[in-house]
C-alpha atoms as a PDB file:
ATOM      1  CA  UNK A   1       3.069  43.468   1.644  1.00  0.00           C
ATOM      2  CA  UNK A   2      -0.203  43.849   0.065  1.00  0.00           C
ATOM      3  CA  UNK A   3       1.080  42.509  -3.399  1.00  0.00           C
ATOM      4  CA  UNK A   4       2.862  39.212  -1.703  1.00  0.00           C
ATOM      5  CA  UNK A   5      -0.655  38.465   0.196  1.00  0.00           C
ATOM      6  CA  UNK A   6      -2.462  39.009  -3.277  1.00  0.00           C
ATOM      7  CA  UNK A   7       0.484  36.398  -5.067  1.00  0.00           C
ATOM      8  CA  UNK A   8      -0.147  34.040  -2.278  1.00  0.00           C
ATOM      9  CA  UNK A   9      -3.715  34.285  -2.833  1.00  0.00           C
ATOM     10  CA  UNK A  10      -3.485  34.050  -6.554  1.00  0.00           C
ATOM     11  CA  UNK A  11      -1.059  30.609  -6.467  1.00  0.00           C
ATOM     12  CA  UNK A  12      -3.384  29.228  -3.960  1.00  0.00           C
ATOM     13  CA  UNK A  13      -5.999  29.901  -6.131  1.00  0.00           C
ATOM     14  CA  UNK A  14      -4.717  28.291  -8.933  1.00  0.00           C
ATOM     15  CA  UNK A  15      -3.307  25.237  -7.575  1.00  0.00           C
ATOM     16  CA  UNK A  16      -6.337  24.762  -5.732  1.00  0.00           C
ATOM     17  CA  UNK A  17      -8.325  24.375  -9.729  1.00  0.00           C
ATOM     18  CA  UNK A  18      -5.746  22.439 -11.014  1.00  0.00           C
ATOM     19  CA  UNK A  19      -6.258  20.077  -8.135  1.00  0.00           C
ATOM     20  CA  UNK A  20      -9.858  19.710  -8.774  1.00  0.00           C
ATOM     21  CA  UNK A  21      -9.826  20.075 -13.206  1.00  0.00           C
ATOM     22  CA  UNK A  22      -7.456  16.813 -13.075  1.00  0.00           C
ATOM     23  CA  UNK A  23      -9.067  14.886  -9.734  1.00  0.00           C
ATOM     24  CA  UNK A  24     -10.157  11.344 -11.338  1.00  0.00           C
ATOM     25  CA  UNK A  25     -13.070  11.383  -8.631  1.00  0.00           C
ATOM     26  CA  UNK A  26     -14.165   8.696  -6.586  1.00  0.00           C
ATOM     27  CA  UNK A  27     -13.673   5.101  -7.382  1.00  0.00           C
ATOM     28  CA  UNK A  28     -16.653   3.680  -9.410  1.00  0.00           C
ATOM     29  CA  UNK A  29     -16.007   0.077  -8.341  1.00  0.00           C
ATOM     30  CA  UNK A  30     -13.625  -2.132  -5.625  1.00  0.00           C
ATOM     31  CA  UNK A  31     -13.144  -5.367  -6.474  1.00  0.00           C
ATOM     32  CA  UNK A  32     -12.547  -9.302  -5.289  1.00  0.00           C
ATOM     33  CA  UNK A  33     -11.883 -10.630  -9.079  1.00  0.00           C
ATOM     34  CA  UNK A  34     -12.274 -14.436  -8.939  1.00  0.00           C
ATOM     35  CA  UNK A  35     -11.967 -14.820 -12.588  1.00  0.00           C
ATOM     36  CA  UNK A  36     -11.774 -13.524 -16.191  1.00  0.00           C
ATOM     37  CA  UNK A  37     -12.506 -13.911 -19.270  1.00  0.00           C
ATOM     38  CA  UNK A  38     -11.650 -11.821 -22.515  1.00  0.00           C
ATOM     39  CA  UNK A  39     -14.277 -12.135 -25.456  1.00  0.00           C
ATOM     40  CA  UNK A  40     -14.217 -12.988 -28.471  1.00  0.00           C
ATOM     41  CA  UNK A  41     -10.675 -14.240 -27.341  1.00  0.00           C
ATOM     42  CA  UNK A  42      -7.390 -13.310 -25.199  1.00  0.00           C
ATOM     43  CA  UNK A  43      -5.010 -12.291 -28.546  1.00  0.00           C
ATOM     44  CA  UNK A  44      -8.135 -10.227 -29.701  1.00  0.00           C
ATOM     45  CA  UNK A  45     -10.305  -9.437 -26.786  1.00  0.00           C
ATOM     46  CA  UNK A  46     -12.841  -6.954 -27.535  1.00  0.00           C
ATOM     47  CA  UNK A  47     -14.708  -7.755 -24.236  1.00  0.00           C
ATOM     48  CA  UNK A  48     -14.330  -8.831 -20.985  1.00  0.00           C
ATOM     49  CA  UNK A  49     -15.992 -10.407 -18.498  1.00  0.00           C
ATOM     50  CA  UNK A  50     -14.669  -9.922 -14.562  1.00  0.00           C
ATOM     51  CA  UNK A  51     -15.980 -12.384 -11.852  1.00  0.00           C
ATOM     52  CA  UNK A  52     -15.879 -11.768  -7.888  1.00  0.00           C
ATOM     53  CA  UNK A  53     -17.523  -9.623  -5.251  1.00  0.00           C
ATOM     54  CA  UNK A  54     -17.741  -5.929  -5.818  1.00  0.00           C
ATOM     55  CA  UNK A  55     -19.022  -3.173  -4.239  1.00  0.00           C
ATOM     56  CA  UNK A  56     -19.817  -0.161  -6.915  1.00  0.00           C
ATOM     57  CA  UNK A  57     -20.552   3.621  -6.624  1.00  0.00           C
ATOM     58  CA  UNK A  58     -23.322   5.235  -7.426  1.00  0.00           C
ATOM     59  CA  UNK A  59     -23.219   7.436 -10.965  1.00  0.00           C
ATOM     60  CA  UNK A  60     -21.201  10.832 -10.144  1.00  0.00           C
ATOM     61  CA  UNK A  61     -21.287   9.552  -6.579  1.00  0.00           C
ATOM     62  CA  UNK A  62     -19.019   8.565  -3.234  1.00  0.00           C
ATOM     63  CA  UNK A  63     -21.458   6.864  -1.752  1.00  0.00           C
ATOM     64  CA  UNK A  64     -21.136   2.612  -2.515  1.00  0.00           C
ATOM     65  CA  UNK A  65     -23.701  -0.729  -2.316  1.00  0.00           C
ATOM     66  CA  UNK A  66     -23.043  -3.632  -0.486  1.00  0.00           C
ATOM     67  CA  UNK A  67     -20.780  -6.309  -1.552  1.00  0.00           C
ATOM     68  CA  UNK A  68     -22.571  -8.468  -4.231  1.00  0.00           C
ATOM     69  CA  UNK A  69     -21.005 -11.561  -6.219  1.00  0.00           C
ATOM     70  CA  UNK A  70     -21.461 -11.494  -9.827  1.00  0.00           C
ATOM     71  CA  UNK A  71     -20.058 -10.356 -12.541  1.00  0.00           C
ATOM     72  CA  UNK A  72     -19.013  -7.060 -14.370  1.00  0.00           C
ATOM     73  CA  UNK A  73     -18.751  -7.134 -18.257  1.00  0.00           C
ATOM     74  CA  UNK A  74     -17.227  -4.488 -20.698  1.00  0.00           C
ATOM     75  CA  UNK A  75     -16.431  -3.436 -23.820  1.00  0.00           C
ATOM     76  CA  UNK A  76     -13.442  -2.262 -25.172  1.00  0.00           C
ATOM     77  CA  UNK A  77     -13.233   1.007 -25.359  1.00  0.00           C
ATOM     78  CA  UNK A  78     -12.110   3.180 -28.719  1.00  0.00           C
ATOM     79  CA  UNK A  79     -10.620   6.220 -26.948  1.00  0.00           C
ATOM     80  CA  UNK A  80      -7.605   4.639 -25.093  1.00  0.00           C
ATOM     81  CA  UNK A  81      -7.960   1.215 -25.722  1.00  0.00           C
ATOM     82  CA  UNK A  82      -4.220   0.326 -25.115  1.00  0.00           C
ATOM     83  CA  UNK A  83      -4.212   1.763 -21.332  1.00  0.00           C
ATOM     84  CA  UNK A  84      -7.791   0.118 -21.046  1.00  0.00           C
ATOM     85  CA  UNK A  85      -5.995  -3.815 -22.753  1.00  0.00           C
ATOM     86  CA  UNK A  86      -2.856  -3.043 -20.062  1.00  0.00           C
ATOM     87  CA  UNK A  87      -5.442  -2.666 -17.265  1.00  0.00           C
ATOM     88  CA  UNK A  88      -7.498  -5.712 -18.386  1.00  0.00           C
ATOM     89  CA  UNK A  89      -3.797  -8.014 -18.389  1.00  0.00           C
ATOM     90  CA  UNK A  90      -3.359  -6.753 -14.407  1.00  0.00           C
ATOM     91  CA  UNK A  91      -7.140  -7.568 -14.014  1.00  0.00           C
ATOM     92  CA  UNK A  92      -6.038 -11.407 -15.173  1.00  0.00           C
ATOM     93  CA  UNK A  93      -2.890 -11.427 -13.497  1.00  0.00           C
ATOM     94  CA  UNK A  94      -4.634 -10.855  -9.689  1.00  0.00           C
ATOM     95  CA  UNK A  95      -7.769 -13.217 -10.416  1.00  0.00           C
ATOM     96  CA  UNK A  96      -7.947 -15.273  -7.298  1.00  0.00           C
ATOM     97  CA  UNK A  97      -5.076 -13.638  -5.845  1.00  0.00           C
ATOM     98  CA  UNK A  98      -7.583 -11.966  -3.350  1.00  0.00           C
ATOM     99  CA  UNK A  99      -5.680  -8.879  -3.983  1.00  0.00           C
ATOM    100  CA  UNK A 100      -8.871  -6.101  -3.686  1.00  0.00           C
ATOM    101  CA  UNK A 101      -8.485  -3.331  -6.504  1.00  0.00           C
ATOM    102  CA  UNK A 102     -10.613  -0.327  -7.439  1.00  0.00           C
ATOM    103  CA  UNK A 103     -11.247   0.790 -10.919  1.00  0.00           C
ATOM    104  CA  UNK A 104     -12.829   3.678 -12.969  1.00  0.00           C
ATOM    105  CA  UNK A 105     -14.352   7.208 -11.507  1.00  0.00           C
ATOM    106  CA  UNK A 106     -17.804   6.833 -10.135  1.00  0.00           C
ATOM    107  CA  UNK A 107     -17.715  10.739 -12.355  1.00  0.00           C
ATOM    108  CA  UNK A 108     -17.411   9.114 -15.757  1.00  0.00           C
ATOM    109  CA  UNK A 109     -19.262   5.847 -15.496  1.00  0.00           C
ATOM    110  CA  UNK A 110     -22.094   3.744 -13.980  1.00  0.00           C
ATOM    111  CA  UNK A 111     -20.916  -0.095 -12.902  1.00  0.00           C
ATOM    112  CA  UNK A 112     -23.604  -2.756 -13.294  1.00  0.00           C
ATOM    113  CA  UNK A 113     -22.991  -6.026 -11.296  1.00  0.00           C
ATOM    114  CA  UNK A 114     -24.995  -9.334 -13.497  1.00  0.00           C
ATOM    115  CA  UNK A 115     -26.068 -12.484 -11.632  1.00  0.00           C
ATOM    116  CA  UNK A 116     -24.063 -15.303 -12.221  1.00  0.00           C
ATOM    117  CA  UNK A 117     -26.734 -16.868 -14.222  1.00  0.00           C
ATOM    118  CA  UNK A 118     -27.230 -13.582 -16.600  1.00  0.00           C
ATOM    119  CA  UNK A 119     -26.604 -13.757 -19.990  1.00  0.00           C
ATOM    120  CA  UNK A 120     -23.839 -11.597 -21.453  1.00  0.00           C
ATOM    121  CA  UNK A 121     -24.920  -9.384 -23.374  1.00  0.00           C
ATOM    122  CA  UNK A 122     -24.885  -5.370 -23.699  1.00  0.00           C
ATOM    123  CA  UNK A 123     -21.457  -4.693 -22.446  1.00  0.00           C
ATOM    124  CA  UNK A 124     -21.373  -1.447 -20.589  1.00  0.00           C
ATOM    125  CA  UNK A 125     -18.504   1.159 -21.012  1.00  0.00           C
ATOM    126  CA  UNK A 126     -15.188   0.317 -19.192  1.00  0.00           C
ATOM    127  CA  UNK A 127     -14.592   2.851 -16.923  1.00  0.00           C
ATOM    128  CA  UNK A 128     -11.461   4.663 -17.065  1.00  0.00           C
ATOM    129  CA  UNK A 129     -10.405   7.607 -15.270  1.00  0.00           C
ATOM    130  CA  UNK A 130      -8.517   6.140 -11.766  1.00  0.00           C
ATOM    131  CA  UNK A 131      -6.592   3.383 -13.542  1.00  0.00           C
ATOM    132  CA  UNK A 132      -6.609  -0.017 -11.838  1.00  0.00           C
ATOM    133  CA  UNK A 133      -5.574   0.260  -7.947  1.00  0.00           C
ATOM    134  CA  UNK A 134      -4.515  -1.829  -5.424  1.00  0.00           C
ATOM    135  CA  UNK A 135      -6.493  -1.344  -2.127  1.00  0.00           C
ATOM    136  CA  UNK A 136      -4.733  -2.180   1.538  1.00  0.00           C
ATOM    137  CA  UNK A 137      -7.053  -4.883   2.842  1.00  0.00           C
ATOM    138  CA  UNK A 138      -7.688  -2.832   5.982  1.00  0.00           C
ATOM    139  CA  UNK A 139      -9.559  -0.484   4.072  1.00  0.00           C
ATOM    140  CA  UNK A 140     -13.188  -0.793   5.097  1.00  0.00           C
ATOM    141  CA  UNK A 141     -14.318  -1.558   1.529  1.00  0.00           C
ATOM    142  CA  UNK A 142     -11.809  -4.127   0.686  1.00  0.00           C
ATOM    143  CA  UNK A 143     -12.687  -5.746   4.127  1.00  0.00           C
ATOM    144  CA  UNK A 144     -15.746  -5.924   3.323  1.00  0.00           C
ATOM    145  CA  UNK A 145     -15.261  -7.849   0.206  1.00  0.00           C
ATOM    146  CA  UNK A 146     -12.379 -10.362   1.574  1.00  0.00           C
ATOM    147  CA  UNK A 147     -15.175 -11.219   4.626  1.00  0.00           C
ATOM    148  CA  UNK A 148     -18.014 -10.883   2.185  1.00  0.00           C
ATOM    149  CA  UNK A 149     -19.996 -14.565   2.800  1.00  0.00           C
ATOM    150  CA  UNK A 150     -23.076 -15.602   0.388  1.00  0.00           C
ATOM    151  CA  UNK A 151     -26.316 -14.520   1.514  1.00  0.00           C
END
């Protein structure tokens, strides 16, 4: 009995570290893309530039601003830059769909919204790590952003 309480213990145990070695960690930003643009061009892009209302985490954090319109703008990243191109064509595909998304792990990156009216220039890191996903609009977040109103 002893040995099957101390092999239940041990699997527990283990699953329990594999959960948390491969969690992706909280979402770094939701979305409401409006628009986008790829830079220096769409067969080439080496950039991007995402337009809407976001809400972002806080580095290595859960907890999230308010909505604020603007803009996000990447680079291209070197280390899997073919998952990070597929996730910038289903960025371009939902622009103006209202369709709310959240991208990257608040663990791995820091997300900077720009004012419209900033220049583009020192793209941060695109943030991998959750993929792009699509959020239920009754989620409080993506509420938040679909009734988000200029202030």
């Amino acid at each position: 009995m002893k040995s099957i309480v101390c092999s239940a213990t041990a699997v527990l145990v283990i699953t329990v570290c594999l959960g948390v070695a491969n969690a992706s960690g909280p979402i770094a930003v939701y979305a409401l893309v409006d628009k986008v643009a790829f830079e220096p061009s769409a067969d080439k892009p080496e950039r991007i530039r995402v337009s809407g209302v976001f809400i972002t985490a806080g580095e290595r954090s859960d907890v999230y601003s308010a909505p604020q319109r603007g803009y996000l703008y990447f680079a291209l990243p070197k280390a899997n830059d073919e998952l990070a191109l597929k996730e910038w064509a289903d960025l371009k595909s939902i622009a103006g769909s209202r369709q709310v998304v959240g991208l990257g792990s608040s663990w791995f990156a820091k997300v900077r919204v720009r004012k419209s009216d900033e220049e583009a220039k020192s793209p941060d890191d695109y943030p991998m790590g959750n993929g792009l996903v699509k959020v239920n609009p009754d989620q409080p977040r993506a509420k938040a952003l679909l009734d988000y109103k200029e202030r």
